[in-house]
Protein backbone atom coordinates (compact mmCIF):
# COMPACT_ATOMS: atom_id res chain seq x y z
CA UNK A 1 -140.55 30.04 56.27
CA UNK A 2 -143.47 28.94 58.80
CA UNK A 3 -141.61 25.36 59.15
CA UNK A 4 -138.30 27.25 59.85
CA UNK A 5 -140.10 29.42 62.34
CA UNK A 6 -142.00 26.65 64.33
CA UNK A 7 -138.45 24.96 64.33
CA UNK A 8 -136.66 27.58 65.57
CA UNK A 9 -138.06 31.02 67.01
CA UNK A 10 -141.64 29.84 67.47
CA UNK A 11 -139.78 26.78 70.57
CA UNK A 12 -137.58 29.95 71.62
CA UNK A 13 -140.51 32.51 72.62
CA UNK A 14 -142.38 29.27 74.17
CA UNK A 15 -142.79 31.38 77.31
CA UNK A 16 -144.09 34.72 75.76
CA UNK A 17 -146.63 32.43 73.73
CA UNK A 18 -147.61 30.75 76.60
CA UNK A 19 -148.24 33.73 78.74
CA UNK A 20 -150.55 35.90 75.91
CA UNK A 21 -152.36 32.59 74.83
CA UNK A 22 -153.42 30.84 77.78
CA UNK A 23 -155.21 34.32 78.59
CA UNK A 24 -156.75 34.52 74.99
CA UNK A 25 -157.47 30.86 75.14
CA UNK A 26 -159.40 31.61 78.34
CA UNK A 27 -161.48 33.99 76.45
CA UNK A 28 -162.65 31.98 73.71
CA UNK A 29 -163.51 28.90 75.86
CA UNK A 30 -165.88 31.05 77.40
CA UNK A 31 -167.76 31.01 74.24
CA UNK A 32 -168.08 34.79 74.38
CA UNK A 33 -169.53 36.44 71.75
CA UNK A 34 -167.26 38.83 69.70
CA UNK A 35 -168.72 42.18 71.36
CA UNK A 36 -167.04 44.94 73.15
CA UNK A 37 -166.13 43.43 76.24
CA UNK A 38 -164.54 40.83 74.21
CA UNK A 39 -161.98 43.51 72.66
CA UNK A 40 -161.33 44.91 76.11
CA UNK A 41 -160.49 41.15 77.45
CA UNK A 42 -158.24 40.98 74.32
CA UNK A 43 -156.91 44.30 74.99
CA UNK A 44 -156.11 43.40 78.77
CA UNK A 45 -154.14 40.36 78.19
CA UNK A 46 -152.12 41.97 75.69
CA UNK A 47 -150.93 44.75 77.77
CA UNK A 48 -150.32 42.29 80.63
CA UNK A 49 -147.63 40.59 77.81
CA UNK A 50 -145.62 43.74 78.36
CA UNK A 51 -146.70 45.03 74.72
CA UNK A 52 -147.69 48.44 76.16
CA UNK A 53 -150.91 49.91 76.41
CA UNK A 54 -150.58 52.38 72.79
CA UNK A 55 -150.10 49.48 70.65
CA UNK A 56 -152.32 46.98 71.92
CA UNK A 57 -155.09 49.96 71.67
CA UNK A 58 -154.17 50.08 68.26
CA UNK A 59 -153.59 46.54 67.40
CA UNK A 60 -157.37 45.88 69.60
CA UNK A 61 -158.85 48.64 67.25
CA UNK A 62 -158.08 47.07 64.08
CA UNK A 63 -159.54 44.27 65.17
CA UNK A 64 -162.76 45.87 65.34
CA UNK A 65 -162.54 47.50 62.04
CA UNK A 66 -161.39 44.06 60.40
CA UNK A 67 -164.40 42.35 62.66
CA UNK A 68 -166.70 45.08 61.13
CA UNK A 69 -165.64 44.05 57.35
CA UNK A 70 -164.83 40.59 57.47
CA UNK A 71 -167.22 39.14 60.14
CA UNK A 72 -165.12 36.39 61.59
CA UNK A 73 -166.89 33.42 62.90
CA UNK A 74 -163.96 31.79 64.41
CA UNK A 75 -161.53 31.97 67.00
CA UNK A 76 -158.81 31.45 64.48
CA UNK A 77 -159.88 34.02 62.23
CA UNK A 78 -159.45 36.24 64.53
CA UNK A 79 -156.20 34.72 65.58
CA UNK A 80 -155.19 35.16 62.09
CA UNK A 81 -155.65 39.06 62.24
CA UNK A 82 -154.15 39.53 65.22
CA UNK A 83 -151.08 38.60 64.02
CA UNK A 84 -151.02 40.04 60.53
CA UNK A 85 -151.64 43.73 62.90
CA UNK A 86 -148.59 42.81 65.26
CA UNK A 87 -146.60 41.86 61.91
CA UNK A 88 -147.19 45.04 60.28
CA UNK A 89 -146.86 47.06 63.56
CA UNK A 90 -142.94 45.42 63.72
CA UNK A 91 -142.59 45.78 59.85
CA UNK A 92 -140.92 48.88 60.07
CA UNK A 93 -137.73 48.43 62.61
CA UNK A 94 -136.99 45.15 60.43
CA UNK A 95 -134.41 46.89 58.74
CA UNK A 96 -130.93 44.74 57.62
CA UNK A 97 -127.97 46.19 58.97
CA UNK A 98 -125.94 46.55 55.12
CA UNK A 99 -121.95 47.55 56.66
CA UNK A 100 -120.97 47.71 52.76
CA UNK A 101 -122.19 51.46 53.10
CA UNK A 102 -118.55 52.61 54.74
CA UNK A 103 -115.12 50.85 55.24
CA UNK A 104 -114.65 50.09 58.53
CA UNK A 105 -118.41 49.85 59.14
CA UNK A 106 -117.73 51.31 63.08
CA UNK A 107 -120.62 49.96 65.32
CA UNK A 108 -120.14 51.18 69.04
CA UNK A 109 -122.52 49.01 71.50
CA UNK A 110 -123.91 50.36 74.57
CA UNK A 111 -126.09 48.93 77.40
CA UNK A 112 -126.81 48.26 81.18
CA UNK A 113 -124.94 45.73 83.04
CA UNK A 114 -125.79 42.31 82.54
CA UNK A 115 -127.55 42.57 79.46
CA UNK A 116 -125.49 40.07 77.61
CA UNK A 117 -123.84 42.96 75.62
CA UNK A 118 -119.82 41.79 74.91
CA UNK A 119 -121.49 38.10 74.40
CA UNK A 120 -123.95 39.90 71.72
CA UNK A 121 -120.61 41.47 70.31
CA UNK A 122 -118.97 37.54 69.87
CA UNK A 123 -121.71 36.58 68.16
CA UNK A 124 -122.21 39.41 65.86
CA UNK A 125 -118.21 39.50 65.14
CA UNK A 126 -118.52 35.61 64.26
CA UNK A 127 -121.62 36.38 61.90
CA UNK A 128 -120.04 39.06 60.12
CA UNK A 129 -116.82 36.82 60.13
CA UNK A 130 -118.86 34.11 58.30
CA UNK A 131 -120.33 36.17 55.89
CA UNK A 132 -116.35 37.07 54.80
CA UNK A 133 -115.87 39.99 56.19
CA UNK A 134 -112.66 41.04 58.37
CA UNK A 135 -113.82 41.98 61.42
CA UNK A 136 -111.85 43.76 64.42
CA UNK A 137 -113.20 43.97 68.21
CA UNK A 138 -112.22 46.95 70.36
CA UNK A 139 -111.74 46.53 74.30
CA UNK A 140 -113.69 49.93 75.42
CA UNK A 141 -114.70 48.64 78.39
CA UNK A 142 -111.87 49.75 80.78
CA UNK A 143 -113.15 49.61 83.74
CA UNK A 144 -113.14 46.04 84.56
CA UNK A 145 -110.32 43.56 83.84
CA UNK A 146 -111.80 41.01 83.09
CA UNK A 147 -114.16 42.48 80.75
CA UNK A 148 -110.85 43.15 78.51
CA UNK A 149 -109.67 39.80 79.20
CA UNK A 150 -113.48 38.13 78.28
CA UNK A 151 -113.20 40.20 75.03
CA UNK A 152 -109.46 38.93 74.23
CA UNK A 153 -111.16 35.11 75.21
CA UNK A 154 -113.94 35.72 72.75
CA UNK A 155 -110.86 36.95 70.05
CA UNK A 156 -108.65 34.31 70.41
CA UNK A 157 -111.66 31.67 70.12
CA UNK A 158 -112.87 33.46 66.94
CA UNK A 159 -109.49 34.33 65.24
CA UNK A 160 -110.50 38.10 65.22
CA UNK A 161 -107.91 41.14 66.36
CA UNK A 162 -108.84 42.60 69.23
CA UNK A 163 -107.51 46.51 70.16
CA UNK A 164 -107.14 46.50 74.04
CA UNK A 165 -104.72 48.53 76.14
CA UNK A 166 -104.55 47.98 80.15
CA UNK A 167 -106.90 48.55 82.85
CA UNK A 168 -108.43 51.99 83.97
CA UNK A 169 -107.26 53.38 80.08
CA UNK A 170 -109.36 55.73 78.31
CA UNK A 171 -111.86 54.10 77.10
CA UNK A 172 -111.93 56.84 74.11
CA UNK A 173 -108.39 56.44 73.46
CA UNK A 174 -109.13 53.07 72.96
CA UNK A 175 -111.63 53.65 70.34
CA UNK A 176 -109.71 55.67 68.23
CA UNK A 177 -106.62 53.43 68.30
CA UNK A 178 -108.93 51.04 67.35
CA UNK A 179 -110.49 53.03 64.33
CA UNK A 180 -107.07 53.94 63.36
CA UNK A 181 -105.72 50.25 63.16
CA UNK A 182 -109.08 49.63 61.43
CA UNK A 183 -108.31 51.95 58.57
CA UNK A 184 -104.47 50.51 58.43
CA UNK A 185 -105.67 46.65 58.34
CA UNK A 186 -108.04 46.95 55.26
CA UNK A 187 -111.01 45.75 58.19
CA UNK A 188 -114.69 46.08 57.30
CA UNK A 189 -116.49 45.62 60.37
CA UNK A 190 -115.15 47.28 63.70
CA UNK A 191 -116.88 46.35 66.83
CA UNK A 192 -116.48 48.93 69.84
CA UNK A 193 -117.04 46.78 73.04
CA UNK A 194 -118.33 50.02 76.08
CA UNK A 195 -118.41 49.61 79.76
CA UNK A 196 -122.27 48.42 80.56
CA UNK A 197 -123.33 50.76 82.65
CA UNK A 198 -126.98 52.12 84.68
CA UNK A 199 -128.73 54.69 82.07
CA UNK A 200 -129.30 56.99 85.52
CA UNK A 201 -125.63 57.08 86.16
CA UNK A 202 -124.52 60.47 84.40
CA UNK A 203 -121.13 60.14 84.64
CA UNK A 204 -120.43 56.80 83.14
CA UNK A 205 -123.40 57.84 80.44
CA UNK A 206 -120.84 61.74 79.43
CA UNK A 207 -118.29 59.09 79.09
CA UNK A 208 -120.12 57.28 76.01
CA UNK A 209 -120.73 60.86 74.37
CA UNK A 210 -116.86 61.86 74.79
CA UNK A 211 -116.07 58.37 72.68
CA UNK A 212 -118.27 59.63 70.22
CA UNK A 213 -116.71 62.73 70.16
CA UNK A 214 -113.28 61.35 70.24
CA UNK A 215 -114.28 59.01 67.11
CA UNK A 216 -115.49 62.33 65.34
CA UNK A 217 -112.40 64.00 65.54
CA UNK A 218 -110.75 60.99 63.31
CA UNK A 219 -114.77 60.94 60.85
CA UNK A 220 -117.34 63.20 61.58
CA UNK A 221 -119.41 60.48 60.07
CA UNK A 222 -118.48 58.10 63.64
CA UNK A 223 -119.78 55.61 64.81
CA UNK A 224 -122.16 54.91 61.72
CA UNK A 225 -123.88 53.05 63.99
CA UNK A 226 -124.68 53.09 67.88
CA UNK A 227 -125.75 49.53 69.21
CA UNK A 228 -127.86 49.49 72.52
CA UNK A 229 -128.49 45.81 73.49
CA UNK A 230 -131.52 45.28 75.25
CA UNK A 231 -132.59 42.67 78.08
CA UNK A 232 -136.40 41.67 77.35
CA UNK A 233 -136.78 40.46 80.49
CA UNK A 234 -136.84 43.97 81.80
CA UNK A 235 -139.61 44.23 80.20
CA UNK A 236 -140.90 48.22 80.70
CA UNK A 237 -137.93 49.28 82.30
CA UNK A 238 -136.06 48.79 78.76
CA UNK A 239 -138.18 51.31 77.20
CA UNK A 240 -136.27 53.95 79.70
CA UNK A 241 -133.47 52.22 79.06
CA UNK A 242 -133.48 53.01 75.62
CA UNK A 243 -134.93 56.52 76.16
CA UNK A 244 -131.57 57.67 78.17
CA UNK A 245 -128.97 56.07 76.23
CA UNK A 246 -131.37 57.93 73.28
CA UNK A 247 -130.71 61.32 74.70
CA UNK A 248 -126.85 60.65 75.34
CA UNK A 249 -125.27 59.05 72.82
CA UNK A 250 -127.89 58.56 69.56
CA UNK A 251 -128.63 55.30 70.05
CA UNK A 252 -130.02 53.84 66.27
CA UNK A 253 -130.69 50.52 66.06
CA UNK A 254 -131.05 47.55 68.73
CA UNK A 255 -130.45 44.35 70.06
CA UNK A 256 -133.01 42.56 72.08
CA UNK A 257 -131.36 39.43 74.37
CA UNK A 258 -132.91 36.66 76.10
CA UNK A 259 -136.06 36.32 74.78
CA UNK A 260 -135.98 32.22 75.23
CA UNK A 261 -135.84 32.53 79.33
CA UNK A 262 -138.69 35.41 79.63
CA UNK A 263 -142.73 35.84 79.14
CA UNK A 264 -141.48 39.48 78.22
CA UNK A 265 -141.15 39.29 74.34
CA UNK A 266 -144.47 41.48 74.05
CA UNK A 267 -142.08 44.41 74.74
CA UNK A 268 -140.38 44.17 70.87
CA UNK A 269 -143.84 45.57 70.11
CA UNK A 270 -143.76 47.91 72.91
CA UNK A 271 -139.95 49.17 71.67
CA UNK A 272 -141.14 49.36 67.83
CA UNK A 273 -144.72 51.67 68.58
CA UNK A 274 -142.60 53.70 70.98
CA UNK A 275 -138.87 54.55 69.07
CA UNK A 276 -139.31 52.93 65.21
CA UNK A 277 -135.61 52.14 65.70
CA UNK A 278 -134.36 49.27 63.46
CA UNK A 279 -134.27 45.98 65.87
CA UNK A 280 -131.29 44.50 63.88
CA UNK A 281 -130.76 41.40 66.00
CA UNK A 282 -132.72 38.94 68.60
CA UNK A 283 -131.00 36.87 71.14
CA UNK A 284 -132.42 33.24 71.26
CA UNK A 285 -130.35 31.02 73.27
CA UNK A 286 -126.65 30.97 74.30
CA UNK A 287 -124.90 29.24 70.80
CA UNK A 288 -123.64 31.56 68.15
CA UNK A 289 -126.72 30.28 65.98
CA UNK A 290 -128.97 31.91 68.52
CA UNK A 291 -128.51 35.74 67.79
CA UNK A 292 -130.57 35.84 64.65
CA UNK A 293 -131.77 38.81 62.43
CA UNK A 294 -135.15 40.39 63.34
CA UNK A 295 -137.52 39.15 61.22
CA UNK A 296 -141.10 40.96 61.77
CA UNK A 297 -143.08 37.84 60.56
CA UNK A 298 -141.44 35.31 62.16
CA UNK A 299 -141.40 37.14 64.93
CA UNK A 300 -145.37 37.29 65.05
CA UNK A 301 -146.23 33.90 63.72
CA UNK A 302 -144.08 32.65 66.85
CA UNK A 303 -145.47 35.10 69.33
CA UNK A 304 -149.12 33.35 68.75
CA UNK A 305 -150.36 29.81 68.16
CA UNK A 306 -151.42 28.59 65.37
CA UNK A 307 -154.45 28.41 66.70
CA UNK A 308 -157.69 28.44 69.22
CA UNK A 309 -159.76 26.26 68.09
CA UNK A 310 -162.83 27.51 69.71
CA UNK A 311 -165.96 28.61 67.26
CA UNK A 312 -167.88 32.18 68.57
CA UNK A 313 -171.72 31.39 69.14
CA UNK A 314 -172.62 34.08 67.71
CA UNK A 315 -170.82 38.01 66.23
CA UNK A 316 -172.73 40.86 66.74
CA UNK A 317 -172.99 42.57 63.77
């Protein structure tokens, strides 16, 4: 797994790496001792990595307690902590999304604009696709053109159905025709495409809770699951982001995009101490291959180096 890591996610977070080591490398260069102002320097340069200021209080505090037990004289012992607390922080929103639990498995996905949400839905439609599942994509977004003609693209390319009807529909119609056809066609994933829209525009945000409401009216059980893709470049600003769309429409699980252009990444950590909700995928790169399943170890191994290789002078004890 550590091969397939350094292969693959630990070359995509490059930047986010680069960022929170070259200010922890800094520190041990120094040849500080491990003291106090040592876990406030660590503490710093984590919250500048967008990880947010609760967990890298925690995450600083258990390296303290660990210090206290183990008495690292290294660098990379230290190193070696750090990440086994940021793995066991994500641990919990690394959660598979299993669609065998209803038939169609209806996932509506939500976001801001420009988030890389209706690419996020190609690639998840061609993953379920390959794992030999029948898969339909619904047009929601009915407010722009070309957004239904970008989904039909995406369709065609894939072989999947798409449900679409003409510009300035209702966007909840379209959602339950496409639940409807679902349940006709024998499909087991359906994919709800939504207009990506500002979480402070109120408007556009009552029109995501109607489609949920209209999809209730067919199951009160609809959507089983609500999607909210996530730009990690944004870094803070996601974690409103996901506290709006929260409030309006349930959100319950995530997608985090574009964590190969961006020195962001710390703010996974910051979205998993905050909500707990399950971070089902991770954006990578543009290719189908690069929206992979979130993966809490990974994840931390390739947020860090492997190591510092600096020696302390001395721990206080």
């Amino acid at each position: 797994m550590q091969e397939k890591t350094r292969g693959g996610l630990f070359g995509r977070l490059s930047k986010t790496r680069e960022n929170l080591t070259s200010g922890l490398s800094g520190l041990f260069k120094r040849g500080v001792k491990l003291d106090e102002s040592l876990y406030e320097e660590i503490e710093d340069q984590l919250i500048m990595s967008d990880i947010g200021v609760e967990p890298a209080q925690r995450i600083t505090q258990a390296l303290r307690d660990n210090a206290k037990a183990e008495k690292p004289q290294s660098a990379d012992a230290l190193l070696a902590t750090l990440t086994a607390q940021i793995s066991e922080l994500l641990e919990p929103v690394e959660q598979t999304i299993d669609t065998r639990t209803h038939k169609p498995y209806v996932i509506l996905m939500v976001g801001v604009n420009g988030v890389g949400k209706t690419t996020t839905i190609a690639k998840l439609a061609n993953r379920f696709k390959n794992e030999g599942k029948n898969v339909m994509l619904a047009a929601g977004d009915t407010f722009r053109a070309a957004a239904i003609e970008q989904l039909q693209t995406w369709g065609a390319r894939l072989a999947i159905p798409v449900i679409a009807q003409q510009h300035g529909s209702d966007a909840a119609a379209v959602a339950f025709d496409a639940y409807q056809a679902a349940l006709s066609r024998n499909i087991d994933v359906l994919l709800i495409d939504t207009a990506g829209r500002q979480h402070t525009h109120g408007d556009l945000m009552e029109q995501l809770a109607k489609m949920t409401r209209v999809l209730q009216k067919a199951n009160t059980e609809l959507p089983h699951e609500v999607m909210l893709t996530v730009d990690a470049a944004t870094g803070q600003n996601a974690l409103s982001q996901i506290e709006h769309f929260k409030s309006i429409v349930g959100v319950s699980s995530l997608s985090v995009t574009k964590l190969d252009g961006t020195a962001k990444g710390g703010i996974i950590i910051a979205m998993a101490e905050k909500f707990g909700l399950p971070i089902r995928f991770i954006g990578v790169g543009e290719s189908m291959q690069d929206l992979q399943p979130f993966v809490a170890q990974d994840f931390a191994r390739a947020l860090l180096p492997d190591s510092l290789g600096s020696e302390y002078p001395g721990a206080d004890s």
